[in-house]
Protein backbone atom coordinates (compact mmCIF):
# COMPACT_ATOMS: atom_id res chain seq x y z
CA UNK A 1 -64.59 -23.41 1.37
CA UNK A 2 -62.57 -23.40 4.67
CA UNK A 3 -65.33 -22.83 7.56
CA UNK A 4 -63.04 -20.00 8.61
CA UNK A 5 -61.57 -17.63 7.26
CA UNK A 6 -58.82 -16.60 8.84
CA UNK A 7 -57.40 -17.46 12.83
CA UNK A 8 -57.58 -15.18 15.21
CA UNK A 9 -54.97 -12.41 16.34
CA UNK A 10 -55.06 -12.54 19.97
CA UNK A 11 -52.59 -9.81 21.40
CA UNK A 12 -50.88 -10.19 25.04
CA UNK A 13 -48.66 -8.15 27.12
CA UNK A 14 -47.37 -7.61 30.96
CA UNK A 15 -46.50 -9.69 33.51
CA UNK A 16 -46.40 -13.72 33.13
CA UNK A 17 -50.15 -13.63 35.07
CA UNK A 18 -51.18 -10.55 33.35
CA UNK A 19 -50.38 -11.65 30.14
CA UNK A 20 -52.26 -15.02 30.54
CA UNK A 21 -55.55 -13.52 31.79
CA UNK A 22 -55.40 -11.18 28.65
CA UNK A 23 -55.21 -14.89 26.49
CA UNK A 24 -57.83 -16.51 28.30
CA UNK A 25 -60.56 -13.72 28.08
CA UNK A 26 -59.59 -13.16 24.51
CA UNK A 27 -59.25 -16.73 23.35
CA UNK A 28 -61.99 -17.95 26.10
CA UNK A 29 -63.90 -19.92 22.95
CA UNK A 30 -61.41 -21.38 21.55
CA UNK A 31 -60.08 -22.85 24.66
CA UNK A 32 -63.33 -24.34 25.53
CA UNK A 33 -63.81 -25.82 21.98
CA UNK A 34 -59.77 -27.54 22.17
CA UNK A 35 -60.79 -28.94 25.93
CA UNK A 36 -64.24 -30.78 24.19
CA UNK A 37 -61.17 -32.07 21.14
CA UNK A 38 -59.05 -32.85 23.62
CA UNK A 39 -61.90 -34.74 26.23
CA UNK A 40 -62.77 -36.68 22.51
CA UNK A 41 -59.59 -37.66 21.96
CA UNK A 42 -58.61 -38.79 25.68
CA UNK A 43 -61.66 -40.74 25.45
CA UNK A 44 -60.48 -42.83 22.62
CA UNK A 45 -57.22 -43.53 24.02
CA UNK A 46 -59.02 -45.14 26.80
CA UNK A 47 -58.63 -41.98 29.89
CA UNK A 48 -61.93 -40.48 30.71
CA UNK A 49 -61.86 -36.48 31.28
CA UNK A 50 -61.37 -37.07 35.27
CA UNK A 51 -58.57 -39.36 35.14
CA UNK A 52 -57.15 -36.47 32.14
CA UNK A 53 -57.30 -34.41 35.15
CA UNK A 54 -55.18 -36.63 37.23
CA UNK A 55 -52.66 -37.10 35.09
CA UNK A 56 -52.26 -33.59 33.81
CA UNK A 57 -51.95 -32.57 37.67
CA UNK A 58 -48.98 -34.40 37.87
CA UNK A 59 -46.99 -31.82 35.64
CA UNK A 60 -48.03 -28.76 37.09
CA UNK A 61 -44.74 -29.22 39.59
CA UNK A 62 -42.45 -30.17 37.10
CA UNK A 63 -43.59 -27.04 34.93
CA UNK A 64 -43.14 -24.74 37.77
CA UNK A 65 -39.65 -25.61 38.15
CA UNK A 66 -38.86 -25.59 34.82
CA UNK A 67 -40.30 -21.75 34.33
CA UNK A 68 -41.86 -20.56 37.39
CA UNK A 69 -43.32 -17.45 34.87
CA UNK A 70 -44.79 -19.96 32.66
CA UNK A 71 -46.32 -21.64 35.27
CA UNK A 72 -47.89 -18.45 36.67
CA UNK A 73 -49.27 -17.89 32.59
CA UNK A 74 -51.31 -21.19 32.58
CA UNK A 75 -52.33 -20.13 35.92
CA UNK A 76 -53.47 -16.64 34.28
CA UNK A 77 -54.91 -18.65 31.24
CA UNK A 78 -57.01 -20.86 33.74
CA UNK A 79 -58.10 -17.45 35.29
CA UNK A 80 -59.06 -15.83 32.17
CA UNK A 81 -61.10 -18.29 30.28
CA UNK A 82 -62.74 -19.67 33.49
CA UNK A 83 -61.65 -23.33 33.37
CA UNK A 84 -58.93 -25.23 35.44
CA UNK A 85 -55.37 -25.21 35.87
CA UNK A 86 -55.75 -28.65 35.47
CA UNK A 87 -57.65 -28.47 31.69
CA UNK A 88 -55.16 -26.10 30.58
CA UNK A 89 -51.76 -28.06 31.43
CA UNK A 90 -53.76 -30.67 29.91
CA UNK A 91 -54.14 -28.78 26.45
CA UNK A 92 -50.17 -28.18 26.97
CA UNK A 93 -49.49 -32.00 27.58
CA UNK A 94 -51.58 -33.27 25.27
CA UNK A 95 -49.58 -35.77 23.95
CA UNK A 96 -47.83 -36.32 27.07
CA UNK A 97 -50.93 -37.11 29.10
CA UNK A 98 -52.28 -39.44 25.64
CA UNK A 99 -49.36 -41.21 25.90
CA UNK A 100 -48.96 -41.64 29.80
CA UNK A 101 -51.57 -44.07 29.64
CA UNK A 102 -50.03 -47.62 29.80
CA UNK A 103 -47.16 -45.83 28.53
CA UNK A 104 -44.95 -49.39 29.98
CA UNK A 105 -46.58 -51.64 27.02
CA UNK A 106 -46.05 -48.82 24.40
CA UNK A 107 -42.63 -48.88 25.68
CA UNK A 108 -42.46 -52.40 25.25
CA UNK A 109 -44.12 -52.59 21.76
CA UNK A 110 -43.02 -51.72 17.97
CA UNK A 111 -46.31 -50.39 17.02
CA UNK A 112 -46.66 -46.98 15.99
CA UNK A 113 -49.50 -44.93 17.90
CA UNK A 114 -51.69 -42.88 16.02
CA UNK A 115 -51.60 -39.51 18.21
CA UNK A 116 -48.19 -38.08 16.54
CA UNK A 117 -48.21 -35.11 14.92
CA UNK A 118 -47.69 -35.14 10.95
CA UNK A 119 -46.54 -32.09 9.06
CA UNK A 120 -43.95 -31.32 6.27
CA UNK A 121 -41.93 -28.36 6.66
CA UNK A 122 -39.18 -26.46 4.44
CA UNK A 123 -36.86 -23.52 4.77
CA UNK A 124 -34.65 -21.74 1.88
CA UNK A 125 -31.78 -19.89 2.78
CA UNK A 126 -31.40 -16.30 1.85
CA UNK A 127 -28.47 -17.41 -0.97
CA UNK A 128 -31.46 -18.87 -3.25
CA UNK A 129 -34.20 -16.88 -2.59
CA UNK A 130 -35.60 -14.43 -5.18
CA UNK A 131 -35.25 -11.26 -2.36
CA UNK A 132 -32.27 -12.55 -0.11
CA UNK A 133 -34.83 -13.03 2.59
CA UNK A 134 -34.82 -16.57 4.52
CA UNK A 135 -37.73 -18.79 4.03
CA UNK A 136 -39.59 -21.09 6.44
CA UNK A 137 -42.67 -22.88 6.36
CA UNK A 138 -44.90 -25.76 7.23
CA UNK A 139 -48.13 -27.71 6.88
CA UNK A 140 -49.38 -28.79 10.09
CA UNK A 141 -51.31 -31.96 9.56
CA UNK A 142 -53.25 -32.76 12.99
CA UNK A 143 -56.90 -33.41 13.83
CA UNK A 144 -59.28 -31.16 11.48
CA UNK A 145 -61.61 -29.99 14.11
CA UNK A 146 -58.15 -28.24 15.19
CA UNK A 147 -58.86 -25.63 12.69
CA UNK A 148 -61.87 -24.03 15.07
CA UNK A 149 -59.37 -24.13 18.26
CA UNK A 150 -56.18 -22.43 16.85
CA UNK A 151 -54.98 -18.82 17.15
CA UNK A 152 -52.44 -16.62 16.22
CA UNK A 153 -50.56 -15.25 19.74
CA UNK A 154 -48.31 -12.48 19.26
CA UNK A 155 -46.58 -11.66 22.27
CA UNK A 156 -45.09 -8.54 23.63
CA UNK A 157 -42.35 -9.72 25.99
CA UNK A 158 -40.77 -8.12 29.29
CA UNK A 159 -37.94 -10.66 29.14
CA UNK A 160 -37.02 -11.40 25.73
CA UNK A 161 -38.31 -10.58 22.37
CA UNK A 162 -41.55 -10.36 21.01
CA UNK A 163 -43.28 -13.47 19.67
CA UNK A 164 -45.42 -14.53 17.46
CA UNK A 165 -47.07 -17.99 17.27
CA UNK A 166 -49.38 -20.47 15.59
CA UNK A 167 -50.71 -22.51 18.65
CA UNK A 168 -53.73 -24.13 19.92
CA UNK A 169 -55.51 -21.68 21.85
CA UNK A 170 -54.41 -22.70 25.68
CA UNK A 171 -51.03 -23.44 24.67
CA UNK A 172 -47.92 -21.27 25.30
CA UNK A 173 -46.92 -21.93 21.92
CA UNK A 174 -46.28 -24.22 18.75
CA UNK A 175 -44.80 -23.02 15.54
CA UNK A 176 -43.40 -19.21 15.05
CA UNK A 177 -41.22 -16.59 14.56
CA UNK A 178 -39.97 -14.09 17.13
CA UNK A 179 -38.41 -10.54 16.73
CA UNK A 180 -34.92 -11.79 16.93
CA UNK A 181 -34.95 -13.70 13.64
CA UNK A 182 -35.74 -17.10 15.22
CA UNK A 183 -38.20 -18.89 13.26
CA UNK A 184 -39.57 -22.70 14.36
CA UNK A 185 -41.75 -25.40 12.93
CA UNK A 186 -41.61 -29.13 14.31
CA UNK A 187 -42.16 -32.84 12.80
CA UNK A 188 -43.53 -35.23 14.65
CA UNK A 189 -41.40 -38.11 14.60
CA UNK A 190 -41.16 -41.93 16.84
CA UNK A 191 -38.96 -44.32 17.54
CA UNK A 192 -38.28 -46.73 19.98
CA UNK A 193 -36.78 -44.54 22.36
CA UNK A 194 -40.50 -43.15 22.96
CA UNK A 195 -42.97 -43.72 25.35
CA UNK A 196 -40.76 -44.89 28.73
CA UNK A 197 -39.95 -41.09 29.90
CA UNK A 198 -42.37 -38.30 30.55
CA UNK A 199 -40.73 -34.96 30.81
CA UNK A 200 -41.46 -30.98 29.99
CA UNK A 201 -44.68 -30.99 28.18
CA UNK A 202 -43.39 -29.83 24.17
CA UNK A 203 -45.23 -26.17 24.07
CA UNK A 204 -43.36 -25.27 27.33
CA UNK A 205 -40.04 -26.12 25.49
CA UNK A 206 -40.68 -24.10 22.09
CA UNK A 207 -42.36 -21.26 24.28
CA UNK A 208 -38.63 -20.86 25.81
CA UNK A 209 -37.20 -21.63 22.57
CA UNK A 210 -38.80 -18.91 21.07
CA UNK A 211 -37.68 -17.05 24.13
CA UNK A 212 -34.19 -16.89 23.50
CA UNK A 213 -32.97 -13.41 21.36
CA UNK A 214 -30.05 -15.91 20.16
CA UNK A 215 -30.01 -18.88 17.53
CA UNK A 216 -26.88 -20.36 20.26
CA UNK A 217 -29.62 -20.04 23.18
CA UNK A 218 -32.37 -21.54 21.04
CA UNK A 219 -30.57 -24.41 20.18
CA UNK A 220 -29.36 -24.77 23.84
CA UNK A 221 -32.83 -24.69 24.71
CA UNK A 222 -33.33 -27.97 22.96
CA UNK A 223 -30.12 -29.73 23.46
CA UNK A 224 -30.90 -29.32 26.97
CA UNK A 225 -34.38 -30.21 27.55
CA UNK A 226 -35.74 -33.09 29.41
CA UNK A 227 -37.73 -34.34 25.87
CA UNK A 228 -40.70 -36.62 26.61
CA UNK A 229 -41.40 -37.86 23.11
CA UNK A 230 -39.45 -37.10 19.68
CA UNK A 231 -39.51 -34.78 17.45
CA UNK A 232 -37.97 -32.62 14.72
CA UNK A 233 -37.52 -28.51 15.31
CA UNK A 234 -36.29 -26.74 12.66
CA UNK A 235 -34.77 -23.63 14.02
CA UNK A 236 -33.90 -20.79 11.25
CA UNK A 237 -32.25 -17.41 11.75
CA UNK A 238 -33.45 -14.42 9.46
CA UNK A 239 -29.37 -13.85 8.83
CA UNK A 240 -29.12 -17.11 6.89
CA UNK A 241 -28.87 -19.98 8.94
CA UNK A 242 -31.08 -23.33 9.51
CA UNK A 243 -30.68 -26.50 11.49
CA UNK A 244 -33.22 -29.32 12.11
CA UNK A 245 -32.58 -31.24 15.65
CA UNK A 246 -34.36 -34.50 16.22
CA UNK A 247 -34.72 -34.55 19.18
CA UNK A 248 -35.37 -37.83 21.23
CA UNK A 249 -35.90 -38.60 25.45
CA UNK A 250 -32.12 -40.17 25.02
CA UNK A 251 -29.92 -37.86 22.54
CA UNK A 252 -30.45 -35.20 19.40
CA UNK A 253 -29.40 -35.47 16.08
CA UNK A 254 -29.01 -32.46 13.86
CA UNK A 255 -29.05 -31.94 10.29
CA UNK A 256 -27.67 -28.97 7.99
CA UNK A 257 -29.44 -27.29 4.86
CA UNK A 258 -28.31 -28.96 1.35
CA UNK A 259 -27.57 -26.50 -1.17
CA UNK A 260 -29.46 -23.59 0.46
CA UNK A 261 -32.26 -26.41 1.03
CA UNK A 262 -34.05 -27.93 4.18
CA UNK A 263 -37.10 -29.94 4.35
CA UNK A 264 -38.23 -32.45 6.69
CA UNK A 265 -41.41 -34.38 7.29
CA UNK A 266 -41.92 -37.43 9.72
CA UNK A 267 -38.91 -39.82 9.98
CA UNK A 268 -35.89 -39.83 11.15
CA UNK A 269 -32.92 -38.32 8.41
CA UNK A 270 -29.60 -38.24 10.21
CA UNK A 271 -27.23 -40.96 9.21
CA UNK A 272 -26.41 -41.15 12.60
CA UNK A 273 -29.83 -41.58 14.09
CA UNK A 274 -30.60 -44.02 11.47
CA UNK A 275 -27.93 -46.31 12.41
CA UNK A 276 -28.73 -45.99 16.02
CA UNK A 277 -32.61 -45.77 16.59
CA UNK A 278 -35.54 -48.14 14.85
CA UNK A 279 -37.98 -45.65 13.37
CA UNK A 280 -41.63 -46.76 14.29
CA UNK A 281 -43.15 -43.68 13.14
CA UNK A 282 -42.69 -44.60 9.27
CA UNK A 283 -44.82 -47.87 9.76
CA UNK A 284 -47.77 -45.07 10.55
CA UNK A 285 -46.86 -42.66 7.74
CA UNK A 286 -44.99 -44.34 5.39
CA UNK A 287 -45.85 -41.55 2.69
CA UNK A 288 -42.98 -39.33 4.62
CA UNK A 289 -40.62 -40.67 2.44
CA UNK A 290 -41.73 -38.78 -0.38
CA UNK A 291 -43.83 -36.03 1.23
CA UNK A 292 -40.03 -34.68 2.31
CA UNK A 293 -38.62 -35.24 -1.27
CA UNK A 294 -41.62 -33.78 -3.41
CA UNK A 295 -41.28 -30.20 -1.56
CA UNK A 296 -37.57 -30.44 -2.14
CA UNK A 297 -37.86 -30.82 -5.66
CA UNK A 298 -40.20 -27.64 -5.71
CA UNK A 299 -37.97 -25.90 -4.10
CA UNK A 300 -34.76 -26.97 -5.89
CA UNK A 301 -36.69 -26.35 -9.61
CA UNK A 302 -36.73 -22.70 -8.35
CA UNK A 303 -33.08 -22.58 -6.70
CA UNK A 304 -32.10 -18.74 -6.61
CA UNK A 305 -35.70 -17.61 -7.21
CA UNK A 306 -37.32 -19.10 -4.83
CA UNK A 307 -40.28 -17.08 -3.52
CA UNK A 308 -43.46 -17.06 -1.24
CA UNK A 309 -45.36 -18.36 -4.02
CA UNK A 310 -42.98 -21.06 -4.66
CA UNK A 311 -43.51 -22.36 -1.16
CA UNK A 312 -46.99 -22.21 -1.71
CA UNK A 313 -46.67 -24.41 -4.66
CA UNK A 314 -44.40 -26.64 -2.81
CA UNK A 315 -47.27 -26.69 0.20
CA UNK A 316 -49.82 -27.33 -2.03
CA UNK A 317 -48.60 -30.32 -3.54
CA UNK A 318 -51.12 -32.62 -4.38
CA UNK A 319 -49.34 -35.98 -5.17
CA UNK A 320 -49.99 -39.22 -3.62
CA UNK A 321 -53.92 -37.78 -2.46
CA UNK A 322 -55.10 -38.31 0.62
CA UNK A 323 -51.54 -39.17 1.87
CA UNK A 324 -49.71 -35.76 0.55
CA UNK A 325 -47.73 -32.74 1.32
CA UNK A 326 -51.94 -31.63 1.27
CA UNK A 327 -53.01 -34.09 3.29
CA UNK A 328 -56.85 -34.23 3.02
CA UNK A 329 -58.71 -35.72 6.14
CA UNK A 330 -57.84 -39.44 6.63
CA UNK A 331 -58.68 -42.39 9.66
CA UNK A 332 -55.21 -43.16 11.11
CA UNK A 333 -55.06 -46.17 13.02
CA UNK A 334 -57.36 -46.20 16.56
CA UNK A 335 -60.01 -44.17 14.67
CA UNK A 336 -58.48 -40.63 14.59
CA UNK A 337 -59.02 -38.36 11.93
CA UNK A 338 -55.43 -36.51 10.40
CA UNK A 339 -55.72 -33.69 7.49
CA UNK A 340 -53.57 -30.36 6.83
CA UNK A 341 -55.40 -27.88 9.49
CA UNK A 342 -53.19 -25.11 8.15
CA UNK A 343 -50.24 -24.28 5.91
CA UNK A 344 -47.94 -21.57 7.66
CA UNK A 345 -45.16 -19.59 5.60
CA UNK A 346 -42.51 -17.21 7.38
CA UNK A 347 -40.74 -14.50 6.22
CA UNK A 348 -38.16 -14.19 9.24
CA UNK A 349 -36.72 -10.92 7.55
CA UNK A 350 -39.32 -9.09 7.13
CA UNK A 351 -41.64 -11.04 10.44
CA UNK A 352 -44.29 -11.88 8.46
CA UNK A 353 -46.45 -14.63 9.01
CA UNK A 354 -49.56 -15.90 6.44
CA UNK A 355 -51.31 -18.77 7.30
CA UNK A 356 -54.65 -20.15 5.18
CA UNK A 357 -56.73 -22.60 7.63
CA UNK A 358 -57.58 -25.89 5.96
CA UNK A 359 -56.08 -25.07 2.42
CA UNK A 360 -57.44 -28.50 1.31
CA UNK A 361 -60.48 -26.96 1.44
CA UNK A 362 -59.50 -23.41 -0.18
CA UNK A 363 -56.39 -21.95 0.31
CA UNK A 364 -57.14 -18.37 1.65
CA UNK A 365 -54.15 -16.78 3.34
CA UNK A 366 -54.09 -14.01 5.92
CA UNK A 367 -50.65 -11.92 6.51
CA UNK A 368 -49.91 -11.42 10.28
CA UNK A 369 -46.66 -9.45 11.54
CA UNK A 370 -44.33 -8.81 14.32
């Protein structure tokens, strides 16, 4: 049995400040227990919890001018669950502060680091599904103890529309849909591009994303962000459109839906990119390969029928065990621990959300809406 049973709904509203209080005193455990992950996992990439501190400080400027309003959030966050600015742009540059550290000889180096994200992730158009609704889903593969520090955020907006997210409770956001019709889930992917540029922590960049009441300002939203590490978002309107961008610190690739089809897992899949980049990431999770082909094929065996429990089948695929669309909970290299810490399925015309925490456990889903 999954240890919980469902994430929690926190709700937020107001101003930027306002609005992040509200998260913090709601979502005041859950920060703590991602700050103790989070001082773990610094600790094994060789930065102790002070020198986390240091690091993280040195974003808090570059988020401020980047979105003064999310800046004044974390602030509100800080405020509301009683811990530091400081720990809370650190939950929101995870990655970025991991990967700070000697970041010159991983920049200089063809081996693969073992703090990227995993996940597979699909989307059906509304041409081949069973209702003519449009499709989009994930599992988000990640560190296990994850499941006890993740949330569901909805968001009611004074600048854009409402949101609402899967996200590590601290962060501004992660995977989601908002009332617009935007839907997002991301891939982690790495290549040799990676690791010599730090830039706007990822969560800041989706929050925005998610933002935008357009698919056009969306996609801007990536095209023109300062990227510190790569990664693949797949961006879907509700009125029938999807496009994956990987994304890297030099240039972004994009990819279209194949007969009404998109999946995606952790490599790089534009001809393009392939010709131009080396992909490191696959020498870490070679099993990408087929993780992205084996949902496919689910989906395709179902083409014009394709439904919520079709995704779930899809999701739920077993082959390959430990290293499958399932992933159950596996040492990557350095030590860390990866496994599916929730499956998430969208239904972007209708904004609902169901998400079952840990489904290699016991798949349990709970429906959440906009």
């Amino acid at each position: 049995m999954s240890s919980i049973e469902k994430f929690p709904l926190i709700c937020i509203s107001g101003p930027p400040f306002e609005r992040g209080k509200q998260y913090g005193r709601q979502a005041g455990k859950q920060i703590a227990t991602g700050i103790d992950i989070y001082r773990d996992a610094f600790a094994t990439a060789g930065i102790d919890w002070p020198a986390a501190m240091r690091l993280a400080s040195n974003f808090t400027a570059k988020i401020a001018a980047y979105d003064m309003a999310f800046m004044q959030e974390i602030q509100g966050i800080a405020a509301g669950s009683e811990q530091s600015v400081e720990a809370i742009v650190a939950l929101n540059a995870r990655t970025e502060v991991i990967f700070w550290h000697d970041n010159e000889k991983q920049r200089q180096s063809t081996t693969a680091v073992n703090i990227q994200e995993g996940c597979t992730a699909l989307a059906a158009l509304p041409a081949v599904t069973a209702d003519g609704h449009l499709l989009h889903a994930q599992n988000w593969d990640w560190n296990p103890r994850c499941e006890a520090s993740s949330i569901v955020l909805k968001i009611a907006s004074e600048e854009g529309p409402d949101i609402l997210t899967f996200v590590e409770a601290g962060q501004l956001a992660r995977h989601g849909m908002n009332s617009a019709g935007i839907g997002l889930t991301v891939n982690g992917l790495q290549c040799n591009l990676d690791c010599g540029h730090i830039g706007i922590p990822n969560p800041l960049i989706r929050r925005r994303l998610l933002s935008s009441p357009t698919l056009a300002g969306a996609l801007g939203t990536v095209l023109n962000a300062d990227i510190s590490f790569s990664h693949n978002l797949m961006l879907s309107h509700k009125e029938g459109a999807v496009i994956s961008l990987e994304a890297t610190p030099e240039e972004t690739f994009w990819l279209y839906p194949q007969e009404g089809i998109m999946s995606h897992a952790n490599h790089f899949k534009c001809p393009v990119a392939r010709t131009k980049l080396t992909d490191i990431g696959l020498l870490r999770c070679p099993e990408s390969l087929y993780r992205d082909s084996r949902v496919r094929e689910h989906l395709m065996a179902e083409r014009g029928a394709i439904n919520i429990a079709t995704v779930k089948t899809a999701l739920a695929d077993t082959f390959g065990t430990p290293d499958a669309v399932l992933r159950m909970p596996k040492a990557r290299p350095g030590g860390n621990i990866s496994a599916t810490v929730a499956t998430e399925i969208m239904d972007t015309t209708a904004g609902s959300l169901w998400i079952a925490p840990s489904p290699y456990k016991d798949i349990r889903f709970t429906e959440y809406s906009l």
